[in-house]
C-alpha atoms as a PDB file:
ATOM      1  CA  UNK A   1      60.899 135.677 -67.027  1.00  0.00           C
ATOM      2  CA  UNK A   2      61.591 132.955 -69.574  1.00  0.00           C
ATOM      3  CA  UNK A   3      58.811 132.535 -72.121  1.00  0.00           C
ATOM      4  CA  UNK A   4      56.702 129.489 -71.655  1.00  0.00           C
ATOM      5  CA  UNK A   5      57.009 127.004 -74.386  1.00  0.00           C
ATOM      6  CA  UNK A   6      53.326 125.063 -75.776  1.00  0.00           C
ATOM      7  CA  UNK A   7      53.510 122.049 -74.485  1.00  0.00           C
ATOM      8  CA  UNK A   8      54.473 119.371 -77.313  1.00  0.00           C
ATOM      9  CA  UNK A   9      52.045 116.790 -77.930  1.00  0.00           C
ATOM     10  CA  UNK A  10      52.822 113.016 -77.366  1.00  0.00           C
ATOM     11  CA  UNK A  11      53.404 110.984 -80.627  1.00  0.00           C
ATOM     12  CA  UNK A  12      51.917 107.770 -81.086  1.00  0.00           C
ATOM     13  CA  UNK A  13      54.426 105.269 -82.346  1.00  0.00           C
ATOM     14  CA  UNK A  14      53.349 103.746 -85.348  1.00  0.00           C
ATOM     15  CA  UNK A  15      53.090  99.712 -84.380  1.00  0.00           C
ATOM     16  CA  UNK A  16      53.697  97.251 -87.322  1.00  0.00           C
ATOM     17  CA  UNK A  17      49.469  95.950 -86.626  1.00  0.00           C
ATOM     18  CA  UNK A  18      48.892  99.502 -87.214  1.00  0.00           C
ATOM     19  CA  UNK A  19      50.428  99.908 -90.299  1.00  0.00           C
ATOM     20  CA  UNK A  20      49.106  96.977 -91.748  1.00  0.00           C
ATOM     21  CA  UNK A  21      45.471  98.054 -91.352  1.00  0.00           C
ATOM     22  CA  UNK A  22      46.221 101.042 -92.257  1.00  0.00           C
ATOM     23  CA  UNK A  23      47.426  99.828 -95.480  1.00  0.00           C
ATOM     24  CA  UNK A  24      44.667  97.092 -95.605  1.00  0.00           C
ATOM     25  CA  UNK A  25      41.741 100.074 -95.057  1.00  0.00           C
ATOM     26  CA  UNK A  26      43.510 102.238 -97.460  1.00  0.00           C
ATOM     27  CA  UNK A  27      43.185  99.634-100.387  1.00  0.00           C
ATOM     28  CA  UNK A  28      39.455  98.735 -99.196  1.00  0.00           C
ATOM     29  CA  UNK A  29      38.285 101.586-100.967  1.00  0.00           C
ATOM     30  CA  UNK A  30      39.256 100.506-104.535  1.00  0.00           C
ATOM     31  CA  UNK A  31      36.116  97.670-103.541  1.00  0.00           C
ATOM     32  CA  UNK A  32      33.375  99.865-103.496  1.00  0.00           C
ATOM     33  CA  UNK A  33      31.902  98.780-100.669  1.00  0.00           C
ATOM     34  CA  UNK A  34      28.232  99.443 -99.322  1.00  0.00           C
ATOM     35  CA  UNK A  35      29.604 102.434 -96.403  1.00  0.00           C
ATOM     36  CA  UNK A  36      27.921 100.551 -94.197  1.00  0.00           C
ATOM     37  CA  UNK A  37      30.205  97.315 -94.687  1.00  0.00           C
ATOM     38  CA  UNK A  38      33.115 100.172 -95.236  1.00  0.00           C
ATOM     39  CA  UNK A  39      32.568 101.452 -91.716  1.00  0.00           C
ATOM     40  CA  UNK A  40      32.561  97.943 -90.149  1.00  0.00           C
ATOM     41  CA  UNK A  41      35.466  97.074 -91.761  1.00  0.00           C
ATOM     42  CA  UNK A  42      37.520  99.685 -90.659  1.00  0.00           C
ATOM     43  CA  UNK A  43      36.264  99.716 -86.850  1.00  0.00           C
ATOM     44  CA  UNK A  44      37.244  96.014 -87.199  1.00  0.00           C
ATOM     45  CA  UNK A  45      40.753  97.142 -88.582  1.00  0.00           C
ATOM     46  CA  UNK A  46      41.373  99.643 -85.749  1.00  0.00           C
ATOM     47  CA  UNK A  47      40.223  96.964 -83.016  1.00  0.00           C
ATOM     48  CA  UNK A  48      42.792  94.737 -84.596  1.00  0.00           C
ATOM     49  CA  UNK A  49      45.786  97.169 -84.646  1.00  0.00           C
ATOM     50  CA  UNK A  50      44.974  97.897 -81.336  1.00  0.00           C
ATOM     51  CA  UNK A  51      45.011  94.274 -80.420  1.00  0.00           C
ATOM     52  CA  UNK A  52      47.885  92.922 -82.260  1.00  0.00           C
ATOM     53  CA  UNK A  53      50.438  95.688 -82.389  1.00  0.00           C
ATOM     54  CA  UNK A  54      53.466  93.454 -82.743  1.00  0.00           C
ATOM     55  CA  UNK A  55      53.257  91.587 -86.182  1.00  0.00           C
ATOM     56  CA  UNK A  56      55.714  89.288 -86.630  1.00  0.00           C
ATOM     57  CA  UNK A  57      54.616  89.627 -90.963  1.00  0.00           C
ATOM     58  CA  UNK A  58      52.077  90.471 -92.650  1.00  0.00           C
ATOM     59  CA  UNK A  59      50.941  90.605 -96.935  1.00  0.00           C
ATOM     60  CA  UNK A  60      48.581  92.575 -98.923  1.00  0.00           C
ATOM     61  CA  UNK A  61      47.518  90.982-102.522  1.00  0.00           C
ATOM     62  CA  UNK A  62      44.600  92.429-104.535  1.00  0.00           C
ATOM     63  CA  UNK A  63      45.131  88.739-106.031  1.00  0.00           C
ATOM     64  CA  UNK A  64      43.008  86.249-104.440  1.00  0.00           C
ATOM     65  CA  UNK A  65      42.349  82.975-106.064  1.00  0.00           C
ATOM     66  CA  UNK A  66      38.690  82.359-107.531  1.00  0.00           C
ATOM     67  CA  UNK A  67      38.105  79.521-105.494  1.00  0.00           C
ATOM     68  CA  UNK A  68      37.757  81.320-102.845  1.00  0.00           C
ATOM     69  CA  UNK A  69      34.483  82.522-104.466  1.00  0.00           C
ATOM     70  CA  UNK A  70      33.472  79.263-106.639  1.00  0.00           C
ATOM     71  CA  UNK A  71      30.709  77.705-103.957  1.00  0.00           C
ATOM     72  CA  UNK A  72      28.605  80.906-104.270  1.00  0.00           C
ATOM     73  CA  UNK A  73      28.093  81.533-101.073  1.00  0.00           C
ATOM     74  CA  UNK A  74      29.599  84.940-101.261  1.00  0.00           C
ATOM     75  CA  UNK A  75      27.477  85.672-103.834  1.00  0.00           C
ATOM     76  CA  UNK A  76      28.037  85.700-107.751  1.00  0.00           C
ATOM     77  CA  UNK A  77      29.905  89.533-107.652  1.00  0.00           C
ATOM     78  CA  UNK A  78      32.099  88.217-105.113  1.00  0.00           C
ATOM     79  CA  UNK A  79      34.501  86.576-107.921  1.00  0.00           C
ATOM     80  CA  UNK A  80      33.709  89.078-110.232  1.00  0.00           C
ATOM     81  CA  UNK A  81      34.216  91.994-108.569  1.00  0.00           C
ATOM     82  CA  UNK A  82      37.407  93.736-107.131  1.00  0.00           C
ATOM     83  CA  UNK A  83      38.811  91.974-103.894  1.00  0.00           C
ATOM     84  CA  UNK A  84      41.569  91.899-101.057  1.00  0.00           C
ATOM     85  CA  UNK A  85      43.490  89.307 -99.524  1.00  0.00           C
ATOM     86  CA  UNK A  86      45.829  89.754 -96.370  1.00  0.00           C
ATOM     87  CA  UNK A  87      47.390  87.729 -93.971  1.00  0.00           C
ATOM     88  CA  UNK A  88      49.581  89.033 -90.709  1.00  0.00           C
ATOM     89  CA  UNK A  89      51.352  86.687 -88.152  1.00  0.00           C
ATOM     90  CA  UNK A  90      51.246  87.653 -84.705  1.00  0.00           C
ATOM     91  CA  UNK A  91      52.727  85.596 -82.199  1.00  0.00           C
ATOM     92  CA  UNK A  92      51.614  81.775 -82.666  1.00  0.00           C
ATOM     93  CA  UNK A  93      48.453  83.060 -84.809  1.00  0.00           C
ATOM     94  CA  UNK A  94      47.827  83.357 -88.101  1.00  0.00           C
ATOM     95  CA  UNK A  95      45.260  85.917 -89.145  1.00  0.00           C
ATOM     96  CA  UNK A  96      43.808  85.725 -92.729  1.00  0.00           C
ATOM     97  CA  UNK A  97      41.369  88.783 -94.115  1.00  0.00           C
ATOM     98  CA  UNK A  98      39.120  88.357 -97.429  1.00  0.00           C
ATOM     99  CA  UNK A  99      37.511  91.569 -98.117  1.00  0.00           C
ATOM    100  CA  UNK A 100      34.886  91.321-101.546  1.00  0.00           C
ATOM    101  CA  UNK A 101      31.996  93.821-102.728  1.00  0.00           C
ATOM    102  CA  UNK A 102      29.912  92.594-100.157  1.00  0.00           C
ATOM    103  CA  UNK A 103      31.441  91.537 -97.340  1.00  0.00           C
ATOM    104  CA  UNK A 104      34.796  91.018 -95.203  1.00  0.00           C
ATOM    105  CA  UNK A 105      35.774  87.483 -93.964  1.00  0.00           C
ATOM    106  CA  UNK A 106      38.270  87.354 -90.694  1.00  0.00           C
ATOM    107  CA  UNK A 107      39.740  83.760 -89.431  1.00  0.00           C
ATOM    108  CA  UNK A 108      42.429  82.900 -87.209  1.00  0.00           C
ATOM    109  CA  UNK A 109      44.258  79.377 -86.616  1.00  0.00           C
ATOM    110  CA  UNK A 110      47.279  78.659 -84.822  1.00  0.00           C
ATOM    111  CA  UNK A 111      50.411  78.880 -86.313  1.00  0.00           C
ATOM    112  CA  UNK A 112      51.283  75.515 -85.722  1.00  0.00           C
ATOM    113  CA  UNK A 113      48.506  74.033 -87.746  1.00  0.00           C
ATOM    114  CA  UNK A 114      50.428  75.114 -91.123  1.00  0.00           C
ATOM    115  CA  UNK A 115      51.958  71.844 -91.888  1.00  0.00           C
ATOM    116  CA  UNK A 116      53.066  72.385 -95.587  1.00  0.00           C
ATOM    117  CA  UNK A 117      54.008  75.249 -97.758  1.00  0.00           C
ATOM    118  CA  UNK A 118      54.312  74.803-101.456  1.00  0.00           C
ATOM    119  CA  UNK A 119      54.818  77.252-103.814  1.00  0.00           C
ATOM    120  CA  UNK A 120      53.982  77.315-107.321  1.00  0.00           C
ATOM    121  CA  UNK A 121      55.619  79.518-110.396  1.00  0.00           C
ATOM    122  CA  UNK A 122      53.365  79.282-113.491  1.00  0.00           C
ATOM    123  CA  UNK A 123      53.585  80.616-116.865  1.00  0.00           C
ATOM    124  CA  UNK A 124      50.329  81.255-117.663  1.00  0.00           C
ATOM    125  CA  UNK A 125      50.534  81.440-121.624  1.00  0.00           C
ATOM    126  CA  UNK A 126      53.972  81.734-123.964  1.00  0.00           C
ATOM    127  CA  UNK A 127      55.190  85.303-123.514  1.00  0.00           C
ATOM    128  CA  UNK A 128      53.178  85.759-120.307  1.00  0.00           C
ATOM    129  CA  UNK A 129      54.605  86.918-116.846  1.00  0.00           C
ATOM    130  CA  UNK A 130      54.370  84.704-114.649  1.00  0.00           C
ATOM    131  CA  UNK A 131      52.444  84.295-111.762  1.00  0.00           C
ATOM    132  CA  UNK A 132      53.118  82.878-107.977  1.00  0.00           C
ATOM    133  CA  UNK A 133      50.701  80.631-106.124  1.00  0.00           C
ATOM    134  CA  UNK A 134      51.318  78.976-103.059  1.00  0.00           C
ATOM    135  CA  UNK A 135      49.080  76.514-100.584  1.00  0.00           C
ATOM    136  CA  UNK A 136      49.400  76.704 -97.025  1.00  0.00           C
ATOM    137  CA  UNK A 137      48.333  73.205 -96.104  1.00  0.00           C
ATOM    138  CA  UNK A 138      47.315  73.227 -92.881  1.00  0.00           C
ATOM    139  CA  UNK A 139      46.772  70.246 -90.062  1.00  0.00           C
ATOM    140  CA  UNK A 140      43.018  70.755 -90.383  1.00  0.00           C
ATOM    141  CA  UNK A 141      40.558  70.050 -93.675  1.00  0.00           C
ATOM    142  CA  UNK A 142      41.608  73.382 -95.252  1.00  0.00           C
ATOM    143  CA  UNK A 143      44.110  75.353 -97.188  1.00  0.00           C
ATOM    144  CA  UNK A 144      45.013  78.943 -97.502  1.00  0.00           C
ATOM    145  CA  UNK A 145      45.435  80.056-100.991  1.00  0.00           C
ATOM    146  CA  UNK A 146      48.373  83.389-102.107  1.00  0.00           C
ATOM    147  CA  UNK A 147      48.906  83.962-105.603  1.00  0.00           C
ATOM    148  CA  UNK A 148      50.871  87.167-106.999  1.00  0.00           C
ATOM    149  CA  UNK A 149      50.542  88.391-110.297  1.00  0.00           C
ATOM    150  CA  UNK A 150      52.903  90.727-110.471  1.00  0.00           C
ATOM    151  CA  UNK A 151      56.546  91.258-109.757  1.00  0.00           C
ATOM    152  CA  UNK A 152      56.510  93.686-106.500  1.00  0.00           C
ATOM    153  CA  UNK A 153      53.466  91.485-105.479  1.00  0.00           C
ATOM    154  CA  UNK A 154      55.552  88.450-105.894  1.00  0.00           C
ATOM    155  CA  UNK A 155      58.098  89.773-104.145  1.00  0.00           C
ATOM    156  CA  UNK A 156      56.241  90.571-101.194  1.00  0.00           C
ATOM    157  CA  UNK A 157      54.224  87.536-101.191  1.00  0.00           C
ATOM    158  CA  UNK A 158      57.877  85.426-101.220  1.00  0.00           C
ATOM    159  CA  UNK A 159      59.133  87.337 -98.378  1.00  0.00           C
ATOM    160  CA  UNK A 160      56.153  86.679 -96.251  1.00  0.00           C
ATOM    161  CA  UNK A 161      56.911  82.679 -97.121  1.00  0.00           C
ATOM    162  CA  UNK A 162      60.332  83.131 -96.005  1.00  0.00           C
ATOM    163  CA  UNK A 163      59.190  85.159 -92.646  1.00  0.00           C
ATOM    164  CA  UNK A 164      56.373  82.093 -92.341  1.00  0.00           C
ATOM    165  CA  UNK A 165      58.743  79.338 -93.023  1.00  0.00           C
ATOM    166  CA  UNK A 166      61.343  80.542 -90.136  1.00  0.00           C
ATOM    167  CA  UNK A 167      58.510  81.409 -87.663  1.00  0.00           C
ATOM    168  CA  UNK A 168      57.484  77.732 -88.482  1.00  0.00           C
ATOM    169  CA  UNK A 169      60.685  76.125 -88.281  1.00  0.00           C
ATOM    170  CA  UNK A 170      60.785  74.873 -91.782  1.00  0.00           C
END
């Protein structure tokens, strides 16, 4: 009689909404947060991935622009502090996620409400890399703020314009 074989266990495919909260949790713990904002965060994550598997792009920056902070109404270590700025396009919806030492900040718009992208190269100071902003003007009072510091960071953040500007039609 043949010997029977374990069965093999079913592999989950990895899904690109997946991988981008995986990577998004993975740098929320160079923040520090309280665990119970940690564990909230993360739940959220996973109920995203499981949501939005198919990401059309997504970006990671531990860059986020300080006036994002500059009203106060995330509180004064908000600016200071380490923080994390993503943004993933599934579909016709753009997701943006602000995580700071105390909190994490989720919004969603349409797509189609991003009426202008404009990106900005600045040389800080002589001798100074430089660094990569762009505004995501969009068809409502509001604009979505990217900057990139560095070069792989600048990189990425330029690929995810490109991605955005096709899925746009610009």
């Amino acid at each position: 009689m043949a010997a029977e074989q374990a069965p093999v266990p079913e592999r989950r495919s990895i899904s690109a909404g997946r991988e981008f909260a995986r990577r998004f949790a993975n740098l929320l713990h160079e923040l520090r947060l309280q665990p119970g904002i940690q564990r909230k965060a993360e739940v959220l994550l996973d109920e995203f991935a499981d949501a939005h598997p198919n990401l059309r792009a997504s970006y990671l920056s531990r860059d986020v622009d300080e006036s994002y902070f500059s009203d106060g109404a995330c509180g004064w270590e908000a600016g200071a502090r380490p923080k994390l700025q993503a943004m993933a396009i599934e579909g016709e919806t753009l997701f943006e996620f602000l995580a700071f030492s105390q909190g994490l900040r989720m919004h969603a718009t349409p797509l189609q409400t991003v009426m202008h992208v404009e990106e900005l190269w600045l040389e800080p100071a002589p001798q100074q890399p430089f660094v990569l902003r762009c505004c995501l003007y969009h068809s409502f009072p509001a604009t979505t703020l990217l900057c990139a510091s560095t070069g792989e960071s600048q990189e990425a953040l330029h690929n995810f314009l490109v991605r955005l500007k096709y899925l746009r039609g610009f």
